[in-house]
Protein backbone atom coordinates (compact mmCIF):
# COMPACT_ATOMS: atom_id res chain seq x y z
CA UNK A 1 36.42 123.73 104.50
CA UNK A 2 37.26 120.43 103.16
CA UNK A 3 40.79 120.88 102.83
CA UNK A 4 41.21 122.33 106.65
CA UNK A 5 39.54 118.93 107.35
CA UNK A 6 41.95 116.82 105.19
CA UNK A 7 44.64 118.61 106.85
CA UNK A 8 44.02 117.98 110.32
CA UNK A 9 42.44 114.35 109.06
CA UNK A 10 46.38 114.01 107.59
CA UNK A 11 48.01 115.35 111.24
CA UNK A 12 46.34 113.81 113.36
CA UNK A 13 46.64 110.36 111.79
CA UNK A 14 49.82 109.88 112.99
CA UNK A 15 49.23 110.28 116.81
CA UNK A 16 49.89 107.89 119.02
CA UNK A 17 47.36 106.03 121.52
CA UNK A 18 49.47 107.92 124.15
CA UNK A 19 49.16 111.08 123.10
CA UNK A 20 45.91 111.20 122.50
CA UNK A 21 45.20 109.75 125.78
CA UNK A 22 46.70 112.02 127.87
CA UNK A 23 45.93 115.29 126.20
CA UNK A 24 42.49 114.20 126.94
CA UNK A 25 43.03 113.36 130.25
CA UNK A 26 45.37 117.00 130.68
CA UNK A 27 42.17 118.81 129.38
CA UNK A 28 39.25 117.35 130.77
CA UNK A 29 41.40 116.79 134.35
CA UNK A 30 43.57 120.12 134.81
CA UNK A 31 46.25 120.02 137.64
CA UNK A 32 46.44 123.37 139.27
CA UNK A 33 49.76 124.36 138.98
CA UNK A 34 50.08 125.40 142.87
CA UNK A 35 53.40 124.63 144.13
CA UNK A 36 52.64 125.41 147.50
CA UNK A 37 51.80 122.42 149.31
CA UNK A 38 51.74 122.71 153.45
CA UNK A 39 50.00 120.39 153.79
CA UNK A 40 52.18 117.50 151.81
CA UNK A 41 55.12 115.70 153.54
CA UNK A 42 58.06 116.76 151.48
CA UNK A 43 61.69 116.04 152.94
CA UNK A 44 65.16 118.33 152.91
CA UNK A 45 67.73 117.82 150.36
CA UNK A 46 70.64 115.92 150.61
CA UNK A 47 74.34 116.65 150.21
CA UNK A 48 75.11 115.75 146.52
CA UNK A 49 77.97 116.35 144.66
CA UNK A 50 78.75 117.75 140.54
CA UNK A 51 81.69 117.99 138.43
CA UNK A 52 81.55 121.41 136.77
CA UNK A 53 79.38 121.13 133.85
CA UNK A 54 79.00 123.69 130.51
CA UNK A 55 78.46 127.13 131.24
CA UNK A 56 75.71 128.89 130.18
CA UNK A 57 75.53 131.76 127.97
CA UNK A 58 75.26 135.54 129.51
CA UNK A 59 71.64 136.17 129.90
CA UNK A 60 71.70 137.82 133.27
CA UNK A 61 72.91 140.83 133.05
CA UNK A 62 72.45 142.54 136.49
CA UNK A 63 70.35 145.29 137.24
CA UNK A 64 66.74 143.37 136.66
CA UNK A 65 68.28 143.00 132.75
CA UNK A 66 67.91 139.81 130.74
CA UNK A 67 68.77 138.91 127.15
CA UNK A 68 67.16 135.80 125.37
CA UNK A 69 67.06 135.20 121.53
CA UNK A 70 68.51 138.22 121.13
CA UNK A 71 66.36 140.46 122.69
CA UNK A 72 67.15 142.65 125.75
CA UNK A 73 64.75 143.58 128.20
CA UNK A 74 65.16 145.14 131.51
CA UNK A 75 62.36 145.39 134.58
CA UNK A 76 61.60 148.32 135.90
CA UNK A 77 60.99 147.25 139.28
CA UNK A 78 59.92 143.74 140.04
CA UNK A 79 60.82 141.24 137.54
CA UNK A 80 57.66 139.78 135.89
CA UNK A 81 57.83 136.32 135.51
CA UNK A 82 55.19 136.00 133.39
CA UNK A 83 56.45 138.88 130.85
CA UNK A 84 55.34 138.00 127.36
CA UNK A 85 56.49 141.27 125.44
CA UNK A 86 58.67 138.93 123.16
CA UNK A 87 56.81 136.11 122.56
CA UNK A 88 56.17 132.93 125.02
CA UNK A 89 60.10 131.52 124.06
CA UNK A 90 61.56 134.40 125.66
CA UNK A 91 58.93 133.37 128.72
CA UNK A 92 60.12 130.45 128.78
CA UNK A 93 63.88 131.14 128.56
CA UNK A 94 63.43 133.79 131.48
CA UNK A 95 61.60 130.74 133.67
CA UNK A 96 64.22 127.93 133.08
CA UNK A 97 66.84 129.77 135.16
CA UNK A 98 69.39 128.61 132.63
CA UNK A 99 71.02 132.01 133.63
CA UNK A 100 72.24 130.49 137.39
CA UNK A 101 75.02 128.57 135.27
CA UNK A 102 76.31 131.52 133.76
CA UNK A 103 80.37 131.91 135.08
CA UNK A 104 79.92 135.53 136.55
CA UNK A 105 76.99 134.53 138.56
CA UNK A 106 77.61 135.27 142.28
CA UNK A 107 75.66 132.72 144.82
CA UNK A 108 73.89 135.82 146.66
CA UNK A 109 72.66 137.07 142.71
CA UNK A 110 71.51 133.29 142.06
CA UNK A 111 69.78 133.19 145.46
CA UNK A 112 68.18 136.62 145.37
CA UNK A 113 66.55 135.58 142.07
CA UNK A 114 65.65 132.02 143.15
CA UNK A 115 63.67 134.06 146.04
CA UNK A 116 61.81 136.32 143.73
CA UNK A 117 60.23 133.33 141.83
CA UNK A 118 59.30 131.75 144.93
CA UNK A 119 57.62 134.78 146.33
CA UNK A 120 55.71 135.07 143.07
CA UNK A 121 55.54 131.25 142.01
CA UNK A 122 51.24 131.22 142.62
CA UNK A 123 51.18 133.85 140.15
CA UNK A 124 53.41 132.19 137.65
CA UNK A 125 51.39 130.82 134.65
CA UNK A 126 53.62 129.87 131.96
CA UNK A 127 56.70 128.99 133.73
CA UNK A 128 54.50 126.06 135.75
CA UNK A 129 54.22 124.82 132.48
CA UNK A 130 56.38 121.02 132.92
CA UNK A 131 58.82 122.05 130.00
CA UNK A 132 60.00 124.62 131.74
CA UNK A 133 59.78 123.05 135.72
CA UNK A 134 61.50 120.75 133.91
CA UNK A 135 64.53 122.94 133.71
CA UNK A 136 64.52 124.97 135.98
CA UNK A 137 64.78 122.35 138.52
CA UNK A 138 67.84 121.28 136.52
CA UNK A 139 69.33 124.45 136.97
CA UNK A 140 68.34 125.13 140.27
CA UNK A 141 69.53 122.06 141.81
CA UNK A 142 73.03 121.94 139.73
CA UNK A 143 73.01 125.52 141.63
CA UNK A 144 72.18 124.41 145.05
CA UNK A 145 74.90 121.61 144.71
CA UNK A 146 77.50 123.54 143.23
CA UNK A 147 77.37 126.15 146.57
CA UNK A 148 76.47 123.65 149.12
CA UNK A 149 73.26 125.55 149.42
CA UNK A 150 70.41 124.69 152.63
CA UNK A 151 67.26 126.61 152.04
CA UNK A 152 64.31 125.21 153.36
CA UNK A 153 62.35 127.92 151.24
CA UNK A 154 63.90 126.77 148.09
CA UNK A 155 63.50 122.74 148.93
CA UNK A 156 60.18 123.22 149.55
CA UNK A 157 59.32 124.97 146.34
CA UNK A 158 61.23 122.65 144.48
CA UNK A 159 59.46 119.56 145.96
CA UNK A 160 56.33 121.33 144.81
CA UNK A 161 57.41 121.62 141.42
CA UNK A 162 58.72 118.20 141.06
CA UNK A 163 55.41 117.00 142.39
CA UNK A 164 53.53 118.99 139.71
CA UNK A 165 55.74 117.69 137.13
CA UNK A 166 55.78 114.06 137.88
CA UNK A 167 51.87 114.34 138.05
CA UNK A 168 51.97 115.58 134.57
CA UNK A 169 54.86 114.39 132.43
CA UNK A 170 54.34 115.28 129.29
CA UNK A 171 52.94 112.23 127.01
CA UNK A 172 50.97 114.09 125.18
CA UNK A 173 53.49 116.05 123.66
CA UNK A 174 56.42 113.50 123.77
CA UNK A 175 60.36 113.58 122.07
CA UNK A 176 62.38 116.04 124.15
CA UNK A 177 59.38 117.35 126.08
CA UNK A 178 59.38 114.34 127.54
CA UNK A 179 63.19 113.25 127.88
CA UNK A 180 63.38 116.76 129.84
CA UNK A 181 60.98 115.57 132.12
CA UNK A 182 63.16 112.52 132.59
CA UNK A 183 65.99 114.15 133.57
CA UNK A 184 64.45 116.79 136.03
CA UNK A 185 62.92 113.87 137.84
CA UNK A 186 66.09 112.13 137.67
CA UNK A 187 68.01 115.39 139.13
CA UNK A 188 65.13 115.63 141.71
CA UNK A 189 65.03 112.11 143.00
CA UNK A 190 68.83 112.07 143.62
CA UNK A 191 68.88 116.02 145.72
CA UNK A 192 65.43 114.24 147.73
CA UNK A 193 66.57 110.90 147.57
CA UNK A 194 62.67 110.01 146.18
CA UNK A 195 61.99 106.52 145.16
CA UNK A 196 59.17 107.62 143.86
CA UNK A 197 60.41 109.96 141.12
CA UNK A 198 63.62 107.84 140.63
CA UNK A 199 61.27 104.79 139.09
CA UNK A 200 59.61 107.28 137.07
CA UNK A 201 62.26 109.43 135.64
CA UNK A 202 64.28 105.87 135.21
CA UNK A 203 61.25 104.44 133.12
CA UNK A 204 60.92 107.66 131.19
CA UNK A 205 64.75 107.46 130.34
CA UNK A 206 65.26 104.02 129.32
CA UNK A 207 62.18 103.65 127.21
CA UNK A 208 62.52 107.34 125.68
CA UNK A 209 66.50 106.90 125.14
CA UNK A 210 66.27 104.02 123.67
CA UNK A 211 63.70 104.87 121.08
CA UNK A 212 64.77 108.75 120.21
CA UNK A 213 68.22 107.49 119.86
CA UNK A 214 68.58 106.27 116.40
CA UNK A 215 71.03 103.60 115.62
CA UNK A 216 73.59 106.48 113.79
CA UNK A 217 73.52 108.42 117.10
CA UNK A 218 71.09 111.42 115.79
CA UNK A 219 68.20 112.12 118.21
CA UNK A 220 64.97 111.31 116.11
CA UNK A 221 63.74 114.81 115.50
CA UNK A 222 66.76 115.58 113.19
CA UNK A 223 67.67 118.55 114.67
CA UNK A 224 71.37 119.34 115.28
CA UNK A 225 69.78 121.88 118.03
CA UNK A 226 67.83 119.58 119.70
CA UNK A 227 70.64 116.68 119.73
CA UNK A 228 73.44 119.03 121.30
CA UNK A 229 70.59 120.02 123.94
CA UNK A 230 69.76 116.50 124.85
CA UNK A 231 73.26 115.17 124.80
CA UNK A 232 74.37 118.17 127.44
CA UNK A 233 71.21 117.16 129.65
CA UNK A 234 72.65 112.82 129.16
CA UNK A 235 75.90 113.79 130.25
CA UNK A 236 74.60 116.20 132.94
CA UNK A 237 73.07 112.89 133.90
CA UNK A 238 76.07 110.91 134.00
CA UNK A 239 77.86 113.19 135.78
CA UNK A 240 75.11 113.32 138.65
CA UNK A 241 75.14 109.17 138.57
CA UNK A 242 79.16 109.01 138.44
CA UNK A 243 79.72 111.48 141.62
CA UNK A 244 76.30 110.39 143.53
CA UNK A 245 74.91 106.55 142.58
CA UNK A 246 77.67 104.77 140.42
CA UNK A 247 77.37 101.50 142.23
CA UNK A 248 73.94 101.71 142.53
CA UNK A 249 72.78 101.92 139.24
CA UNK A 250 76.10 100.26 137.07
CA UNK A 251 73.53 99.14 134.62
CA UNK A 252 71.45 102.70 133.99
CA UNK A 253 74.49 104.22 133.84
CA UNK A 254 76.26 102.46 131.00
CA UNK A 255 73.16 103.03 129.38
CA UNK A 256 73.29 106.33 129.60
CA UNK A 257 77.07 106.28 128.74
CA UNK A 258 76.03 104.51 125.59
CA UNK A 259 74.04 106.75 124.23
CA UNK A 260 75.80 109.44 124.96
CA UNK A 261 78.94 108.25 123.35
CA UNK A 262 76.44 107.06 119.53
CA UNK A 263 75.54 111.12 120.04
CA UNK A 264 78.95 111.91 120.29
CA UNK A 265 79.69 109.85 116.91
CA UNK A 266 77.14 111.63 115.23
CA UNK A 267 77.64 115.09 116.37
CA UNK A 268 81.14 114.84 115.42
CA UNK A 269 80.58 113.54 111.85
CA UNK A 270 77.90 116.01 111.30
CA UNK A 271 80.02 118.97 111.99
CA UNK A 272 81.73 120.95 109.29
CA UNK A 273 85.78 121.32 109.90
CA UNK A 274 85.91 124.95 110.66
CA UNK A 275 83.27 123.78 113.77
CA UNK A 276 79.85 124.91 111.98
CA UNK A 277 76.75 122.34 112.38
CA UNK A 278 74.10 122.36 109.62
CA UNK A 279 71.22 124.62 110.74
CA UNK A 280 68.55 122.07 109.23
CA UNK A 281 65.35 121.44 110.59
CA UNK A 282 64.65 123.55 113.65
CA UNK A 283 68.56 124.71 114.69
CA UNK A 284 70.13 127.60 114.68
CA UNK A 285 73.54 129.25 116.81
CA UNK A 286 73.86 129.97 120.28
CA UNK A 287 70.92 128.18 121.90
CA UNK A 288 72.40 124.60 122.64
CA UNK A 289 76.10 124.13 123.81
CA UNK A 290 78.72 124.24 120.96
CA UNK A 291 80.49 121.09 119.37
CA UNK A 292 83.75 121.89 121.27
CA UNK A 293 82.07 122.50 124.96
CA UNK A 294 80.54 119.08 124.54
CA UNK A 295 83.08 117.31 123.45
CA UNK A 296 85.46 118.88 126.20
CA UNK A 297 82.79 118.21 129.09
CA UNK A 298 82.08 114.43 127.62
CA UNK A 299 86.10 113.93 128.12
CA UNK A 300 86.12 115.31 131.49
CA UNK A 301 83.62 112.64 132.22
CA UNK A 302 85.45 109.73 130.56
CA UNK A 303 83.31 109.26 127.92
CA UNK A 304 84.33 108.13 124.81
CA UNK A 305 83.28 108.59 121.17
CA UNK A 306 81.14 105.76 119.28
CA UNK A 307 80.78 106.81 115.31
CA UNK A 308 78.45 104.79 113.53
CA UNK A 309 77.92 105.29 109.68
CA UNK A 310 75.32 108.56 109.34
CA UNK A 311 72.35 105.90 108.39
CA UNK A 312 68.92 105.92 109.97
CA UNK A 313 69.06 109.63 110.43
CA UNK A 314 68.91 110.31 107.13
CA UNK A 315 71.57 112.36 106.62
CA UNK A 316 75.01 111.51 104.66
CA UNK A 317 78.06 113.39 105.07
CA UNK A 318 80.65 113.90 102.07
CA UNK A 319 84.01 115.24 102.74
CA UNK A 320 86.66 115.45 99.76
CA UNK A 321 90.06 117.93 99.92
CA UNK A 322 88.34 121.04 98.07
CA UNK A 323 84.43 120.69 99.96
CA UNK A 324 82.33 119.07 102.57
CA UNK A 325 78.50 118.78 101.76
CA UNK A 326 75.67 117.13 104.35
CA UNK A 327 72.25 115.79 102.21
CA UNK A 328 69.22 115.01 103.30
CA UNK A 329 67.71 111.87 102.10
CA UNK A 330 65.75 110.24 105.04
CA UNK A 331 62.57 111.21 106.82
CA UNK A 332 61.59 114.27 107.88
CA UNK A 333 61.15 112.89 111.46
CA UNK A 334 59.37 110.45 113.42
CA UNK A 335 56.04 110.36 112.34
CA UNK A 336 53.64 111.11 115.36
CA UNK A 337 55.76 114.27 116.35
CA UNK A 338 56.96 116.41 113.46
CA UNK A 339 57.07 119.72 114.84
CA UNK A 340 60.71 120.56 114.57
CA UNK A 341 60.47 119.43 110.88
CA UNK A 342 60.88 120.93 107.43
CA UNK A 343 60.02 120.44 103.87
CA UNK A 344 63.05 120.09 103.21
CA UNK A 345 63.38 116.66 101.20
CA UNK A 346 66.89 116.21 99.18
CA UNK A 347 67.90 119.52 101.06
CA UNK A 348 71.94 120.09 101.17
CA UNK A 349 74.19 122.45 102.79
CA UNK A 350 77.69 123.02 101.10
CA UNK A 351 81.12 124.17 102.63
CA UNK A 352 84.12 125.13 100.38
CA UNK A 353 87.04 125.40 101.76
CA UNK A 354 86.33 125.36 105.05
CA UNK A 355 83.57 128.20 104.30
CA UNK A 356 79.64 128.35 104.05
CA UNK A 357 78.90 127.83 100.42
CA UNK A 358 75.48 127.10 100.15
CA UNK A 359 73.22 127.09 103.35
CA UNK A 360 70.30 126.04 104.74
CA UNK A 361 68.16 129.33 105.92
CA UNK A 362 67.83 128.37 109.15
CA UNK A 363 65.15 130.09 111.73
CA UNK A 364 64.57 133.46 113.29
CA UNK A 365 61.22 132.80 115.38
CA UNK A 366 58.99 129.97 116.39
CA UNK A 367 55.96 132.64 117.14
CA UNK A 368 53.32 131.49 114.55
CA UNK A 369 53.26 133.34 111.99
CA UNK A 370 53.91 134.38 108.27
CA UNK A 371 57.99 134.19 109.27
CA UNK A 372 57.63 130.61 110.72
CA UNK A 373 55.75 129.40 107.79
CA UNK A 374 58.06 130.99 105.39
CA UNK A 375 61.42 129.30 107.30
CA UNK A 376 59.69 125.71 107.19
CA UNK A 377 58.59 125.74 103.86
CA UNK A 378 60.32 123.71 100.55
CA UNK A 379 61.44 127.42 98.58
CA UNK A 380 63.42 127.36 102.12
CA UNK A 381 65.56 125.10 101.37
CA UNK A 382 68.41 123.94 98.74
CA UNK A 383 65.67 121.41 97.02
CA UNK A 384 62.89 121.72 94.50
CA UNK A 385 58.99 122.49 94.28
CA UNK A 386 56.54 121.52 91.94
CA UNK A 387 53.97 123.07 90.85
CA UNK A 388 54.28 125.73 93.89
CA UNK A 389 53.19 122.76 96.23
CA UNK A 390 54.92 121.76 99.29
CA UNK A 391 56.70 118.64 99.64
CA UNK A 392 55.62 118.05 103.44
CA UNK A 393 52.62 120.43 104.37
CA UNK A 394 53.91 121.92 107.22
CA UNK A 395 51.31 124.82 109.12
CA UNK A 396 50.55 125.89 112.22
CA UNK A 397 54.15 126.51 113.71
CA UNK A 398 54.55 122.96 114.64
CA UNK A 399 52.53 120.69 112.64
CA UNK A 400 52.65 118.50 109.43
CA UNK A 401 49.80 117.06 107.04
CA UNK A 402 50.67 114.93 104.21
CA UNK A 403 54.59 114.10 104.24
CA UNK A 404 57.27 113.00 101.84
CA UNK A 405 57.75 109.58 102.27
CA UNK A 406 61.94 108.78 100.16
CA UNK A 407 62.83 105.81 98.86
CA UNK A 408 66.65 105.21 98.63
CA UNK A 409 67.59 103.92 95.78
CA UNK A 410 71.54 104.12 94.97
CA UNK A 411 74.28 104.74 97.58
CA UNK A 412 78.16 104.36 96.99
CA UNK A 413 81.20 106.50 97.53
CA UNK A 414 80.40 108.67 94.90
CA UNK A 415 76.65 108.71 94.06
CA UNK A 416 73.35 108.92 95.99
CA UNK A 417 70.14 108.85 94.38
CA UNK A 418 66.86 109.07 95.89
CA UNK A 419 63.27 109.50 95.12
CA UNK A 420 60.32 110.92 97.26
CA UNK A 421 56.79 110.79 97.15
CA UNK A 422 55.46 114.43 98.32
CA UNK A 423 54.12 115.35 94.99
CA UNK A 424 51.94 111.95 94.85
CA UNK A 425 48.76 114.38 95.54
CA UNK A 426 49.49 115.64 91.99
CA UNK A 427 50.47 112.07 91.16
CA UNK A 428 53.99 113.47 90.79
CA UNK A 429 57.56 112.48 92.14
CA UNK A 430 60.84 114.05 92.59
CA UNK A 431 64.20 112.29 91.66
CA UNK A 432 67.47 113.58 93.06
CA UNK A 433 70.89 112.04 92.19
CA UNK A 434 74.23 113.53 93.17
CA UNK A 435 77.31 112.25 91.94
CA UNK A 436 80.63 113.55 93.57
CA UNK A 437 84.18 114.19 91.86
CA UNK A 438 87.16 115.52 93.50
CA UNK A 439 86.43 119.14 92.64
CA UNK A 440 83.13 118.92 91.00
CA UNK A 441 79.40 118.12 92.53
CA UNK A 442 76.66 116.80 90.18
CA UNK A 443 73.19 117.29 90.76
CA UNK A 444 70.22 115.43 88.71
CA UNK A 445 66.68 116.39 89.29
CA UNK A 446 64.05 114.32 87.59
CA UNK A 447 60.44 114.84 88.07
CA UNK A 448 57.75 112.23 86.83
CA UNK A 449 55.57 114.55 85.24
CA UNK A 450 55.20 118.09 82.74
CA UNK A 451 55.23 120.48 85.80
CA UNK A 452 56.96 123.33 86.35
CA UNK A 453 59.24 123.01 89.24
CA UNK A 454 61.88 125.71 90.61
CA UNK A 455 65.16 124.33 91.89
CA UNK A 456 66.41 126.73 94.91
CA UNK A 457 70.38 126.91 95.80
CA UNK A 458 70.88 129.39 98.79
CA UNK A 459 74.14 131.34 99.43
CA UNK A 460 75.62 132.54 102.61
CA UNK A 461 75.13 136.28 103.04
CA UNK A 462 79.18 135.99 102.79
CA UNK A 463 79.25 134.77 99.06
CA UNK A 464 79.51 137.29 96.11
CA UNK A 465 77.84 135.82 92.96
CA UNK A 466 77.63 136.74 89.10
CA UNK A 467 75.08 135.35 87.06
CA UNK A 468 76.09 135.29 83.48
CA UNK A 469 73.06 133.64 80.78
CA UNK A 470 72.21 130.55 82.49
CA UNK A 471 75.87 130.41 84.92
CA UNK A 472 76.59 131.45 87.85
CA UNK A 473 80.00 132.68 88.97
CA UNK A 474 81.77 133.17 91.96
CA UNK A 475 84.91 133.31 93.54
CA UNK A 476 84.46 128.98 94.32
CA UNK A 477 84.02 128.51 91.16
CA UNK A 478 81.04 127.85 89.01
CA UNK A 479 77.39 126.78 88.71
CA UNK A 480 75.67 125.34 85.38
CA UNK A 481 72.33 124.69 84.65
CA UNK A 482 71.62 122.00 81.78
CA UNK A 483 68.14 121.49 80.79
CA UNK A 484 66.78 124.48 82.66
CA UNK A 485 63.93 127.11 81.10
CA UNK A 486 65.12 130.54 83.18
CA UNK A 487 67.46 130.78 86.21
CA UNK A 488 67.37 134.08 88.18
CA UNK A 489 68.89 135.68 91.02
CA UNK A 490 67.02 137.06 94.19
CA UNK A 491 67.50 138.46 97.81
CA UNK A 492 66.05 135.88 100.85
CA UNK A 493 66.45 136.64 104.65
CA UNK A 494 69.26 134.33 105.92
CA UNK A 495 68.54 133.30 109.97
CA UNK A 496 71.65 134.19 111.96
CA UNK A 497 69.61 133.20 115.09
CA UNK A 498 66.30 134.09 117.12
CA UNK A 499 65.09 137.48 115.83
CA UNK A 500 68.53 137.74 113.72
CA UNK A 501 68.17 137.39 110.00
CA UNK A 502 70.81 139.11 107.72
CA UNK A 503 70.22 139.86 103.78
CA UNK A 504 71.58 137.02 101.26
CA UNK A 505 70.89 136.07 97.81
CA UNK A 506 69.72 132.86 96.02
CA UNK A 507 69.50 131.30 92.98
CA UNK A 508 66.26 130.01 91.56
CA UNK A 509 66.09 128.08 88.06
CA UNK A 510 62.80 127.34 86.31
CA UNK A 511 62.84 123.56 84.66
CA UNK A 512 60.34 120.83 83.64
CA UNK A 513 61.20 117.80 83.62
CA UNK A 514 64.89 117.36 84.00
CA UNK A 515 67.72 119.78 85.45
CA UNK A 516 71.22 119.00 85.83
CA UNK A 517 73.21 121.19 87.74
CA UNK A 518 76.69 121.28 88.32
CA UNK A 519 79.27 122.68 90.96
CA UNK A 520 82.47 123.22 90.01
CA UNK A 521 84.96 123.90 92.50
CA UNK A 522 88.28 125.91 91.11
């Protein structure tokens, strides 16, 4: 009993006044999520105009047949927008209407499904939800643009929904939540030409942008996911302000072009050459738009790229002729919203020759349960645990008690060292140096006290390994382990995406208080 109360003593700790305020105030003061509203002035919209922006992935598939996170459903009759056979992130996917940007989408399909919604929309519970409003009036109103649509039907249900949502941005929850909200009000005061939610969604945006965009470029939460998804929905932005206000608002949009262009910087340091992006933290393929598509649609735009040194976020990037290798050695987020975080202190991912060497094992679900716990957890990652202890104690699907707290304390060309505090409970701490050579990696690991600790080193499910004694060999190269008690060889499930994992293998070597392991490349 205690310890449930320490942990949610060590969680909620970190909350903001903000947050707390208005999840009290959003469950003592519910807003019924009725979009119908006869009885409320709401206006037309007006003629706007959009570049083309990304496509979307193929989730539409015709015939009442959708495919989310890799899972295919199709409706008998009726589509139920309130299906939860998969979980509530397929929901949610099936409510943004992400699908209406898809290339092979006619205007009568996009319509005839718009319809259905609104015909059901007082039954819908999830999907009136803000996070997804949020979207899908993104969607639907790049839609409506993009064919010149009038439909009194479909302006009045997306006033209603616009209404909802700027009664109930989402505060409590904060981070993307919230910059979605943003930019759906944004999108929806520009197609109703509302004062009202243009104030609001400009407030939102300034103050969240210029918080959750770290000085690097990285959006705060340290996901590579969540930063492709929120620099699509920026330049989304700018391409809305560019064709529609760009006199009007000179000064919102450069900030918006700033940003954008830091997130560019980052995004393209972070990527590995053959176009891969770490899958650290909560990311994984084919749910934001790729590298490329981004960079293409941020050109079409005249936007430029800004590269700052990888700093704040954390992360450090090391490319020599034979290897590329991204370490973790910052925080695992901001503190009063963790919930796309790891334990993953000192985590790396290695490429070698333009090839997935040693990976990070991404995630398959975000349902909570054993899986989710299991993906977020330190023996996830390419780091160590002592004494079978977490680093960060991450539970509930989302949440985070006690955290690692690192303290840089070397950083040159060649060598990084860092220590971290996650252990202090067992009034322990972790050490991590690595030293880089032109076709060798060294990695010291130094913990403060007699434990036993287990180093991890995952392989892609591509890699064929050998262990010999205390080596292991490969067709890279090899990997020796000085100072450690047993080193062994086991399968782990590597996440190829949502509800895709694939079979792999990974090292793990016993030590105690020192182990020095090194790479070397042939």
């Amino acid at each position: 009993m205690l310890s449930v109360v320490l942990r949610y003593y060590h969680t909620l700790k970190f909350l903001q006044w903000t947050q707390i305020k208005y999840r009290l105030r959003y469950q003592f003061s519910p807003i019924r999520p009725d979009t119908h509203i006869d009885d409320v002035q709401w206006s037309e919209g007006k003629t706007r105009f959009l570049n083309d922006s990304i496509d979307a992935p193929k989730s539409w598939l015709g015939n009442n047949v959708f495919k989310f996170l890799n899972q295919l459903h199709q409706f008998d009759q009726d589509i139920d927008w309130n299906f939860r056979g998969f979980g509530k992130l397929w929901t949610y996917n099936l409510n943004y209407f992400e699908f209406l940007a898809q290339a092979n989408l006619s205007k009568y399909e996009g319509l005839g499904l718009i319809h259905d919604f609104i015909n059901k929309e007082k039954e819908v519970k999830d999907g009136m939800e803000p996070f997804p409003i949020s979207l899908r009036c993104i969607f639907w109103i790049r839609f409506l643009i993009k064919h010149q649509i009038k439909d009194e039907q479909i302006d009045q249900s997306l006033f209603g929904q616009l209404q909802l949502l700027s009664k109930r941005p989402e505060y409590h929850l904060m981070g993307n939540h919230l910059l979605e909200n943003g930019f759906s009000l944004l999108f929806g005061a520009c197609y109703f030409d509302n004062e009202g939610w243009w104030s609001q969604a400009k407030n939102i945006l300034e103050t969240q942008l210029t918080e959750q965009i770290l000085s690097d470029g990285s959006h705060f939460e340290l996901s590579p996911m969540y930063h492709q998804i929120m620099l699509y929905r920026l330049l989304d932005s700018i391409n809305l302000l560019q064709n529609n206000y760009e006199e009007k608002e000179i000064a919102f949009l450069e900030l918006l072009k700033n940003k954008a262009e830091l997130m560019l910087g980052w995004l393209q340091q972070m990527t590995f050459s053959n176009g891969d992006l770490p899958q650290v933290n909560d990311s994984t393929n084919n749910i934001a738009p790729t590298h490329l598509s981004l960079m293409n649609y941020a050109r079409q735009l005249n936007i430029s790229i800004q590269q700052k040194q990888l700093s704040t976020s954390g992360y450090r990037k090391i490319n020599r002729p034979n290897y590329e290798i991204l370490i973790d050695v910052g925080q695992i987020g901001p503190d009063y919203i963790p919930g796309h975080a790891h334990s993953d202190t000192f985590n790396f991912v290695l490429h070698h020759q333009s090839n997935p060497l040693i990976v990070d094992t991404g995630i398959s679900t975000y349902e909570k349960n054993k899986r989710r716990n299991v993906e977020r957890s330190t023996s996830a990652h390419n780091t160590v645990m002592i004494d079978g202890l977490e680093q960060s104690e991450v539970w509930g699907g989302f949440r985070v008690a006690r955290r690692a707290k690192v303290t840089l304390i070397e950083e040159t060309n060649d060598i990084i060292t860092a220590t971290h505090n996650g252990y202090q409970r067992i009034n322990c701490e972790h050490q991590r140096s690595f030293n880089f050579h032109s076709d060798a990696i060294s990695i010291k690991d130094t913990i403060t006290k007699n434990k036993v600790a287990k180093a991890f080193f995952h392989f892609d499910s591509n890699v064929k390994i050998e262990l010999i004694k205390d080596t292991i060999k490969g067709t890279f190269g090899e990997m020796n382990f000085e100072g450690c008690d047993a080193v062994k060889v086991e399968p782990y499930l590597l996440a190829k995406g949502f509800n895709h994992k694939v079979e792999a293998v990974r090292a793990v070597v016993t030590f105690h208080h020192q182990l020095l392991t090194k790479i070397t490349f042939q």
